[in-house]
PDB file of N, CA and C in Angstrom:
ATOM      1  N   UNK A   1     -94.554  69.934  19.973  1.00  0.00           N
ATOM      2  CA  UNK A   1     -95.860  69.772  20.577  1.00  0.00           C
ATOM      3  C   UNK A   1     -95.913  70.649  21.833  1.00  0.00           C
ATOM      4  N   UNK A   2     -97.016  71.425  22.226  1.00  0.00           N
ATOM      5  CA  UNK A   2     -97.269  72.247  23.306  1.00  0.00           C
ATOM      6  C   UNK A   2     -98.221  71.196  23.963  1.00  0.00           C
ATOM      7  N   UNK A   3     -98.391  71.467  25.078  1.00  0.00           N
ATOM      8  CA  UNK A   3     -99.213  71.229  26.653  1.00  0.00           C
ATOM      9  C   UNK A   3    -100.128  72.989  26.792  1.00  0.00           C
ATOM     10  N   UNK A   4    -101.136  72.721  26.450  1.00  0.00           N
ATOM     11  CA  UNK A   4    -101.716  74.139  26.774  1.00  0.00           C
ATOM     12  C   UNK A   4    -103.114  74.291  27.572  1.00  0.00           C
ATOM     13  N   UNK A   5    -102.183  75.101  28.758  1.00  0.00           N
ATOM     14  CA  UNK A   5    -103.172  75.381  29.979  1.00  0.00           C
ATOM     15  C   UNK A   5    -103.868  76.597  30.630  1.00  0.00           C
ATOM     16  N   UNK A   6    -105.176  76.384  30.171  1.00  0.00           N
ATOM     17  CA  UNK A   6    -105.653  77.975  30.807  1.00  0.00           C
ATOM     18  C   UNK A   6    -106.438  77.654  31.670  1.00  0.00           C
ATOM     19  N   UNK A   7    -106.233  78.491  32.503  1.00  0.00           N
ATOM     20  CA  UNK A   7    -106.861  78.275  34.118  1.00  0.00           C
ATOM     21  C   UNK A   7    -107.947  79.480  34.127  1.00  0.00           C
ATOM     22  N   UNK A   8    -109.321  79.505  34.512  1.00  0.00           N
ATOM     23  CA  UNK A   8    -110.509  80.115  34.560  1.00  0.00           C
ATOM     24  C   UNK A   8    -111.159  80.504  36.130  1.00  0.00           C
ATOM     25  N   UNK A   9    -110.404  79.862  37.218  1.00  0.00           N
ATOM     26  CA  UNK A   9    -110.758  79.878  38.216  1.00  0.00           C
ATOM     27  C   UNK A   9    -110.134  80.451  39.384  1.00  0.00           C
ATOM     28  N   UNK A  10    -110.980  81.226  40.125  1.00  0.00           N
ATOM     29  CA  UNK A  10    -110.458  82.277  41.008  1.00  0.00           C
ATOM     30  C   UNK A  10    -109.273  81.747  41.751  1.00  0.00           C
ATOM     31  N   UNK A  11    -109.070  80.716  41.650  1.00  0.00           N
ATOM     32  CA  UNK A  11    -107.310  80.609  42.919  1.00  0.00           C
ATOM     33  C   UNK A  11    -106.701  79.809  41.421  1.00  0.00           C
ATOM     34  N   UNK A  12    -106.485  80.626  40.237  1.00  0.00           N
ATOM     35  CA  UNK A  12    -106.174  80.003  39.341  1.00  0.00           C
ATOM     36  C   UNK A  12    -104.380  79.940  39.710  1.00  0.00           C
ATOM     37  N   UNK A  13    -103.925  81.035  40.339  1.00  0.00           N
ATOM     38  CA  UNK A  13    -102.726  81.037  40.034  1.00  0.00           C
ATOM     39  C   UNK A  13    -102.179  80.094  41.747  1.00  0.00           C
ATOM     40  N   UNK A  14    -102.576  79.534  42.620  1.00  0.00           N
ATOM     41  CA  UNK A  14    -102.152  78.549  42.884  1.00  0.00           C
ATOM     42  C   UNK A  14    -101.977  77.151  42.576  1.00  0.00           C
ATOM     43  N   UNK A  15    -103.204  76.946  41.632  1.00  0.00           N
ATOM     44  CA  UNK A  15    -103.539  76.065  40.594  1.00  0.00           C
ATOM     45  C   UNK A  15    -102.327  75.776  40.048  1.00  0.00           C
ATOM     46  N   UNK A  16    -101.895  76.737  39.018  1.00  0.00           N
ATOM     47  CA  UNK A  16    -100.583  77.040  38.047  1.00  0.00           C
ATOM     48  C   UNK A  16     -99.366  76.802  38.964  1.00  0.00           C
ATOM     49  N   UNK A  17     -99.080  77.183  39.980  1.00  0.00           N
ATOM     50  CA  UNK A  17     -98.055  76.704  40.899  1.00  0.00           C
ATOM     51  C   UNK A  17     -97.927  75.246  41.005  1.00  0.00           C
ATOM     52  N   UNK A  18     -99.284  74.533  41.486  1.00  0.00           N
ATOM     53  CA  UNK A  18     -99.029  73.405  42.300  1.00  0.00           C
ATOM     54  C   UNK A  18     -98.741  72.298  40.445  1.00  0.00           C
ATOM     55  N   UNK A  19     -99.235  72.872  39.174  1.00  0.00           N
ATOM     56  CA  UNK A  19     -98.935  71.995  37.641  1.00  0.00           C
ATOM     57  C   UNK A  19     -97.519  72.063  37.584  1.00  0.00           C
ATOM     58  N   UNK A  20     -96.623  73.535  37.767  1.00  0.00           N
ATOM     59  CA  UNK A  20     -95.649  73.201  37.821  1.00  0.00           C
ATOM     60  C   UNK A  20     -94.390  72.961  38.652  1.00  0.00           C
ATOM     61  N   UNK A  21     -94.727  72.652  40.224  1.00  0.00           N
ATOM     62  CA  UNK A  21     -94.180  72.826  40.973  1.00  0.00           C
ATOM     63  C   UNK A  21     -94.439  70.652  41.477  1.00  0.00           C
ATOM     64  N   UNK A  22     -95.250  70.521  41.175  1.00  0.00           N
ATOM     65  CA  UNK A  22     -95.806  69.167  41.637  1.00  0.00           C
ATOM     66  C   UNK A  22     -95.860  68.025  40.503  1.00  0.00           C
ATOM     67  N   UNK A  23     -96.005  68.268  39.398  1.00  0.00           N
ATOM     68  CA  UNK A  23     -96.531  67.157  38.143  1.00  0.00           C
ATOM     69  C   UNK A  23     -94.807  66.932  37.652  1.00  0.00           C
ATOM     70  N   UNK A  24     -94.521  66.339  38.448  1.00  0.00           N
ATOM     71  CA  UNK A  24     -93.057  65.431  37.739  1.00  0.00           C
ATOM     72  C   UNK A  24     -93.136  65.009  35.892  1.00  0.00           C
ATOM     73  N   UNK A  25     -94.418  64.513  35.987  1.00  0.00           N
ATOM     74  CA  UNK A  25     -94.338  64.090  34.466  1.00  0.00           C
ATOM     75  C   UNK A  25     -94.374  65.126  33.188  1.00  0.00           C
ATOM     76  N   UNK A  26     -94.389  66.157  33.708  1.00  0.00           N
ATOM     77  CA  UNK A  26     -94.079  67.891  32.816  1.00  0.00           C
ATOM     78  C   UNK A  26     -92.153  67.502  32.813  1.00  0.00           C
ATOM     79  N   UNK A  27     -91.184  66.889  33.736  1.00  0.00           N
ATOM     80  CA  UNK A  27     -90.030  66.672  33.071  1.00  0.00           C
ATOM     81  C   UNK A  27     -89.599  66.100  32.336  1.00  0.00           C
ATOM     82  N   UNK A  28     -90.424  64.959  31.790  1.00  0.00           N
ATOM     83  CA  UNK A  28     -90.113  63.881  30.800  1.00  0.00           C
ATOM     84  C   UNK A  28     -90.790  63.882  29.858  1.00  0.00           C
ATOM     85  N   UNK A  29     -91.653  64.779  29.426  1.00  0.00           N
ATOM     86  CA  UNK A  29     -92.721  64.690  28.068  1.00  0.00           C
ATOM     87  C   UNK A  29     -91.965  65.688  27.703  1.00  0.00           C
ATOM     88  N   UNK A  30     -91.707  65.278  26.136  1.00  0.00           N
ATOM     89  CA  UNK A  30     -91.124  66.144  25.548  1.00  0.00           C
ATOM     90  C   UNK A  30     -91.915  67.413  24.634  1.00  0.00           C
ATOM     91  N   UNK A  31     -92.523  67.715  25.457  1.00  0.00           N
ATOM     92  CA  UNK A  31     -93.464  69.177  25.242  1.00  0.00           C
ATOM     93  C   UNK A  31     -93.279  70.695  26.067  1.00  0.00           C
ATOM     94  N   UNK A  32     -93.544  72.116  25.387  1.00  0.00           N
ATOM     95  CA  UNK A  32     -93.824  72.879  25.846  1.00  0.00           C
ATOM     96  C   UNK A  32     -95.124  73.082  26.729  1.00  0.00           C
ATOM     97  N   UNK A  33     -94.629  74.133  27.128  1.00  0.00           N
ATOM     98  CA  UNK A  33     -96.163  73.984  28.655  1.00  0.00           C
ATOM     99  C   UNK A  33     -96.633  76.009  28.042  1.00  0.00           C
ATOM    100  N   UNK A  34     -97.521  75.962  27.607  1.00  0.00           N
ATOM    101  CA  UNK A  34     -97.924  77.060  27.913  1.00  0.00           C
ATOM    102  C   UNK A  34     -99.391  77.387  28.921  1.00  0.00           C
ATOM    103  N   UNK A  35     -99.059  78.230  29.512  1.00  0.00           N
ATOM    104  CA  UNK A  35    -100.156  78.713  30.538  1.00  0.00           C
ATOM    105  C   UNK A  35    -100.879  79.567  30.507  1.00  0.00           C
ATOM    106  N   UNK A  36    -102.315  80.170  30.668  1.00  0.00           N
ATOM    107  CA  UNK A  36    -102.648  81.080  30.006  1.00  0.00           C
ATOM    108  C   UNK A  36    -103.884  81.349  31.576  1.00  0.00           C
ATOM    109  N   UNK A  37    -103.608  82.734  32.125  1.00  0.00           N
ATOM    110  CA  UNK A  37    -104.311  82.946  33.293  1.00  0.00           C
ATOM    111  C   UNK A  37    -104.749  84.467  33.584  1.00  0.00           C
ATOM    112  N   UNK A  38    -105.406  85.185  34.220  1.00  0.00           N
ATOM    113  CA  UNK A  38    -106.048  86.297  33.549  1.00  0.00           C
ATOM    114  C   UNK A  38    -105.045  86.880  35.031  1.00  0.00           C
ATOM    115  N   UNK A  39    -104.137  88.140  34.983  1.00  0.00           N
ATOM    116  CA  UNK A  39    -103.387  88.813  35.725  1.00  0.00           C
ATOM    117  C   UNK A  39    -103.130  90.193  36.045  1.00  0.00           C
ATOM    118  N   UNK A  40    -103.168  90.707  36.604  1.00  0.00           N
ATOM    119  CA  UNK A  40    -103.525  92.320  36.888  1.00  0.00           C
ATOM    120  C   UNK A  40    -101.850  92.623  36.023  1.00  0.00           C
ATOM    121  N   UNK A  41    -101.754  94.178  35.415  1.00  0.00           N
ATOM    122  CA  UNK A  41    -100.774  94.701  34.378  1.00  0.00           C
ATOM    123  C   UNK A  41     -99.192  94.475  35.254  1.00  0.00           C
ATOM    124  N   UNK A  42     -98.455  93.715  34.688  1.00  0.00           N
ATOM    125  CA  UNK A  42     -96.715  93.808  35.440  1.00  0.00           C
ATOM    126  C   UNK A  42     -96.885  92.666  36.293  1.00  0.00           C
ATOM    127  N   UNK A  43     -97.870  91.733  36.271  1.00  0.00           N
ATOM    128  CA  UNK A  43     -97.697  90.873  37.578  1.00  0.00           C
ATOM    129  C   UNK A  43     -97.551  89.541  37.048  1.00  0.00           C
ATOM    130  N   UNK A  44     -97.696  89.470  35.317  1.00  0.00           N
ATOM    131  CA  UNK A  44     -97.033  88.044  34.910  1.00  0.00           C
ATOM    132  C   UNK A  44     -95.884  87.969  35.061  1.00  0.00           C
ATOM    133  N   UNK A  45     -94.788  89.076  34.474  1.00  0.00           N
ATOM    134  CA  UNK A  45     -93.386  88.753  34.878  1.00  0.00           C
ATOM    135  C   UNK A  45     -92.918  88.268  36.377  1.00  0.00           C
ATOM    136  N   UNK A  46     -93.417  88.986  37.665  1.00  0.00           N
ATOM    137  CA  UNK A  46     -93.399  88.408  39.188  1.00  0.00           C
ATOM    138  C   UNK A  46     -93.574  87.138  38.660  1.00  0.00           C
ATOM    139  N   UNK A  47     -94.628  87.054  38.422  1.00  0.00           N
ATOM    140  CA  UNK A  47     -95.504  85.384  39.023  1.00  0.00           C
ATOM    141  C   UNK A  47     -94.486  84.260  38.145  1.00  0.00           C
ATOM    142  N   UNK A  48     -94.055  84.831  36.588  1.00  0.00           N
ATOM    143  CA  UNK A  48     -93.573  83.755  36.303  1.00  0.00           C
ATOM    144  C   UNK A  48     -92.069  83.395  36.743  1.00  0.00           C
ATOM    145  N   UNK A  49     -91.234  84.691  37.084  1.00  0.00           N
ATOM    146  CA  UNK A  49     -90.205  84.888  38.017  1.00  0.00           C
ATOM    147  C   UNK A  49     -90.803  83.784  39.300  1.00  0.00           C
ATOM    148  N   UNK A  50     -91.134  83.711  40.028  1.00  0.00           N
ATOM    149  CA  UNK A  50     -91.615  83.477  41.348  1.00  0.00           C
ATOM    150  C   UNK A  50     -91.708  81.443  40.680  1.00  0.00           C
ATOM    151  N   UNK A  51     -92.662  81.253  39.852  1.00  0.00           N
ATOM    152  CA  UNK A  51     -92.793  79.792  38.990  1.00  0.00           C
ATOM    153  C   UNK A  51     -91.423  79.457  38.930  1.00  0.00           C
ATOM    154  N   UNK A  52     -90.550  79.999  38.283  1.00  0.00           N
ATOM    155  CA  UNK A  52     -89.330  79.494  37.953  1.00  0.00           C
ATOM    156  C   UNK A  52     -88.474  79.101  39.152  1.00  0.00           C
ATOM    157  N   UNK A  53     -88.913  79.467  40.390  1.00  0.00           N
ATOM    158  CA  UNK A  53     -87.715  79.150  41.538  1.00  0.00           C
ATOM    159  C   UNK A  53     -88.760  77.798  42.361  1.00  0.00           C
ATOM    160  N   UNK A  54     -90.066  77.426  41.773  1.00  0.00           N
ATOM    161  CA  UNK A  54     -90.310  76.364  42.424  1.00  0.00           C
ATOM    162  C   UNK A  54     -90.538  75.164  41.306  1.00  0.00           C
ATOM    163  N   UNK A  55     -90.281  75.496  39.915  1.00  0.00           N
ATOM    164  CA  UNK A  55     -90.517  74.516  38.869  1.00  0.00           C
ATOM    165  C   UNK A  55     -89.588  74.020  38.341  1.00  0.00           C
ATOM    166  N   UNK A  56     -89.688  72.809  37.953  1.00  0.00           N
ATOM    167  CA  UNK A  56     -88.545  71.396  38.154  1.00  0.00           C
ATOM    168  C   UNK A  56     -88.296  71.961  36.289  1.00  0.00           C
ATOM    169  N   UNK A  57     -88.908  72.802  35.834  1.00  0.00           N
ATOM    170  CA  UNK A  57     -88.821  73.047  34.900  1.00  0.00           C
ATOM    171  C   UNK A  57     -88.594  74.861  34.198  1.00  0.00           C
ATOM    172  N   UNK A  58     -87.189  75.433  33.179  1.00  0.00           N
ATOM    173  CA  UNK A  58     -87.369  76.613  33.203  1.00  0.00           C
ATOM    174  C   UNK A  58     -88.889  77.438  32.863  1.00  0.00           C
ATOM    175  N   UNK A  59     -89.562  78.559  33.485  1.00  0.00           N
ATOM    176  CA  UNK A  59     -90.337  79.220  33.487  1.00  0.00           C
ATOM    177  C   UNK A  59     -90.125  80.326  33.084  1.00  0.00           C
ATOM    178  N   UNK A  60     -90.523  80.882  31.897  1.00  0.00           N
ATOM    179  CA  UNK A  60     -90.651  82.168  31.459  1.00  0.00           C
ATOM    180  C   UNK A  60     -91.647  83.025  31.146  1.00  0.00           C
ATOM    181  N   UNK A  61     -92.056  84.287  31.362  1.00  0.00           N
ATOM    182  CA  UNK A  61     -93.039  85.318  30.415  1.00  0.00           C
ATOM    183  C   UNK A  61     -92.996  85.355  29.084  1.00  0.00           C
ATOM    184  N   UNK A  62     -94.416  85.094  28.464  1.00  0.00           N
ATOM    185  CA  UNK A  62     -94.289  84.930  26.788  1.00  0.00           C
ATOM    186  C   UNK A  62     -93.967  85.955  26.160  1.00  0.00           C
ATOM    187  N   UNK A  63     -93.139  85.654  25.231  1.00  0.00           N
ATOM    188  CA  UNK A  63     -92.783  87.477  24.318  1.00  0.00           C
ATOM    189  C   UNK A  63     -93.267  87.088  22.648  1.00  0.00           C
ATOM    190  N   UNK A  64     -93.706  88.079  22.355  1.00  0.00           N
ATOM    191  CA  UNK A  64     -93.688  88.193  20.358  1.00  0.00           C
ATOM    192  C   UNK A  64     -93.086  87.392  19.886  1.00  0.00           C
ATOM    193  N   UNK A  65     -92.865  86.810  19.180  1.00  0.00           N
ATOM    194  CA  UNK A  65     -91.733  86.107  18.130  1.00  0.00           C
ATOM    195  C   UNK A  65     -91.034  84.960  18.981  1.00  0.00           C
ATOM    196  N   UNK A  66     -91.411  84.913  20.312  1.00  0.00           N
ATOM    197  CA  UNK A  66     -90.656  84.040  20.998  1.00  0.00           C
ATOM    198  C   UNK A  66     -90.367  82.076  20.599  1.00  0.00           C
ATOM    199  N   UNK A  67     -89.402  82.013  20.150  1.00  0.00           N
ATOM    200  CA  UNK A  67     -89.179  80.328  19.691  1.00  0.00           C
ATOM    201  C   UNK A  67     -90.089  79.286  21.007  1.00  0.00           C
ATOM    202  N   UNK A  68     -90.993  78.708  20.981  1.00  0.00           N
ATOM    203  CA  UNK A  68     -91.506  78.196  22.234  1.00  0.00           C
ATOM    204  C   UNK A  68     -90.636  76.568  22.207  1.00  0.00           C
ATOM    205  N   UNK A  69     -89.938  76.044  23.044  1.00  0.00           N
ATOM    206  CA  UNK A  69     -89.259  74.985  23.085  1.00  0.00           C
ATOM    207  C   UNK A  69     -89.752  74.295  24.069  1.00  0.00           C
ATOM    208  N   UNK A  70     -90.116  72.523  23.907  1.00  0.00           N
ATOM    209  CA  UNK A  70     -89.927  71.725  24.269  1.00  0.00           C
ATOM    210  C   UNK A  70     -89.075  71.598  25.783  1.00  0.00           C
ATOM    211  N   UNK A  71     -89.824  71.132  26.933  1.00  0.00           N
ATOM    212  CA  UNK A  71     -89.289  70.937  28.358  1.00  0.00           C
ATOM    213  C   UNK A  71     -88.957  72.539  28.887  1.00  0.00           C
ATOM    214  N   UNK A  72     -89.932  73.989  28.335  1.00  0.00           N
ATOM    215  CA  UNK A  72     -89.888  74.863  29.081  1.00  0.00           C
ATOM    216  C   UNK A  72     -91.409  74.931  29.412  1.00  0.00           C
ATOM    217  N   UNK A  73     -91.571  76.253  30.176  1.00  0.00           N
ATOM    218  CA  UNK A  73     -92.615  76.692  30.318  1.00  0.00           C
ATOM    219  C   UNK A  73     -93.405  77.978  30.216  1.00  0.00           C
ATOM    220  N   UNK A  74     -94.222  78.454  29.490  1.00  0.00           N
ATOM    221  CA  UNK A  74     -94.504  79.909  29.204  1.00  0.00           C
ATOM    222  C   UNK A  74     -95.526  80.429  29.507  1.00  0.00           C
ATOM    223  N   UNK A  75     -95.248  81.230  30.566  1.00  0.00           N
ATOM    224  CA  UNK A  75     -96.809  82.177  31.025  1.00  0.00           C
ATOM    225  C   UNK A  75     -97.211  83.193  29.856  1.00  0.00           C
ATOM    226  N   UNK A  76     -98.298  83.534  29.570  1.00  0.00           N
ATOM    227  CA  UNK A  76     -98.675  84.567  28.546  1.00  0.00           C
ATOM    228  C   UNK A  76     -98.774  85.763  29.527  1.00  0.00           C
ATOM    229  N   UNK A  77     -97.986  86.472  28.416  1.00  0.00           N
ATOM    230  CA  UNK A  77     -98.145  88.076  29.294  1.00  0.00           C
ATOM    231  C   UNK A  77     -99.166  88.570  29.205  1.00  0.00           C
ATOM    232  N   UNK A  78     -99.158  89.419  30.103  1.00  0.00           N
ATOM    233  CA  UNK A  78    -100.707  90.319  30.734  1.00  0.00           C
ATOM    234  C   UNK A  78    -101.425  90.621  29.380  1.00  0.00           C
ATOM    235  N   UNK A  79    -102.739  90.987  29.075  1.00  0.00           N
ATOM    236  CA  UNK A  79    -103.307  91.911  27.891  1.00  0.00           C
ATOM    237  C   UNK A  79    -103.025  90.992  26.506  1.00  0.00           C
ATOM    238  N   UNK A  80    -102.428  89.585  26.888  1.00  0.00           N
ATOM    239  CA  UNK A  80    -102.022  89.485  25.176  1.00  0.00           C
ATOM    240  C   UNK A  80    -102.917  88.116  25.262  1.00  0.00           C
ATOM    241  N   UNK A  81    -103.249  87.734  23.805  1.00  0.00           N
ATOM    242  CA  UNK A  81    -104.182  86.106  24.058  1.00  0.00           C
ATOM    243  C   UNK A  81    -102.772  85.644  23.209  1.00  0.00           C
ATOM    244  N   UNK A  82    -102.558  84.027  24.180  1.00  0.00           N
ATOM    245  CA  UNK A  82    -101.341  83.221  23.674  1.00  0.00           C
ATOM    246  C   UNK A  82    -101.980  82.987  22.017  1.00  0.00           C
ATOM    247  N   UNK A  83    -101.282  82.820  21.253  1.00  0.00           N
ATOM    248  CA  UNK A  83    -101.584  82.460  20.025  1.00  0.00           C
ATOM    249  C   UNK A  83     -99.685  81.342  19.512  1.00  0.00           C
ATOM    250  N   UNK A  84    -100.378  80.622  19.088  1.00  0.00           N
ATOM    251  CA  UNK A  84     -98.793  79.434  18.685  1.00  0.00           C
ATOM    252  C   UNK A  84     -98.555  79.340  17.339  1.00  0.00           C
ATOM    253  N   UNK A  85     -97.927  79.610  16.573  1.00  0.00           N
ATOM    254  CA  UNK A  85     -97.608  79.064  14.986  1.00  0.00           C
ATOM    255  C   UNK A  85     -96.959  78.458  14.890  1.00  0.00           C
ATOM    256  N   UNK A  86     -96.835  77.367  14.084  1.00  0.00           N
ATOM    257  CA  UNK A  86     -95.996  76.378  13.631  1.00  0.00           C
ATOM    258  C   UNK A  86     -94.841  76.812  13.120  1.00  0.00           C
ATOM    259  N   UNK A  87     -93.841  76.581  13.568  1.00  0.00           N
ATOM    260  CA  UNK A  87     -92.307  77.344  13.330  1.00  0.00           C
ATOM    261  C   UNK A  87     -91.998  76.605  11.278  1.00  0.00           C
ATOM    262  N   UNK A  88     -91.280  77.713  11.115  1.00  0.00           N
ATOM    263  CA  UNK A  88     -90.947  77.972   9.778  1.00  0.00           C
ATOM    264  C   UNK A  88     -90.125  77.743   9.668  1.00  0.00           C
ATOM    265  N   UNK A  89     -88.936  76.828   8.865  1.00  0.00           N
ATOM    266  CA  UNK A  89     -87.775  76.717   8.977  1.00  0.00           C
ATOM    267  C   UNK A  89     -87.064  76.914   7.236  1.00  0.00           C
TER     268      UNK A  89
END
C-alpha cells in the first residue's frame, strides 16, 4: 500500500518537510509515502537528499523500475509524473 502526496501549493516544499520530518505516524503504518511536487531540473535529488537527514524515515528520489517499499519515502523526480504498478512476482 502507498500513502500518496502531491502538494499544489506555493511553499509546497516546506509543506513536504514538516509530513516528513513531523508526522510520527508515517513510522508505524506500514506504507510507502510517495510525494509528488513541481521542482526546478536537479533540485529533486538536493531536496530529497536534504528530506532524508530530517525524516524519521529513509527518503529517496524516484527512479524507473524502482521496487517502491513499505516504511520508505519517494520524491518523484523532476519532469516525470509518479505513476505505481502493482509489483509482479
Amino acid at each position: 500500500m502507498t500513502l500518496y502526496v502531491e502538494m499544489t501549493v506555493m511553499d509546497g516544499l516546506t509543506a513536504l518537510e514538516l509530513i516528513v520530518r513531523d508526522c510520527p505516524t508515517l513510522v508505524v503504518l506500514p506504507v510507502a509515502v510517495s510525494l509528488l511536487q513541481n521542482m526546478l531540473a536537479g533540485f529533486t535529488k538536493f531536496f530529497a537528499d536534504n528530506l532524508n537527514q530530517v525524516s524519521a524515515l529513509p527518503v529517496h528520489e524516484s527512479q524507473d523500475g524502482r521496487i517502491i517499499q513499505p516504511q520508505k519515502v519517494y520524491l518523484a523526480h523532476f519532469g516525470f509524473i509518479c505513476l505505481l504498478n502493482e509489483a509482479v512476482s
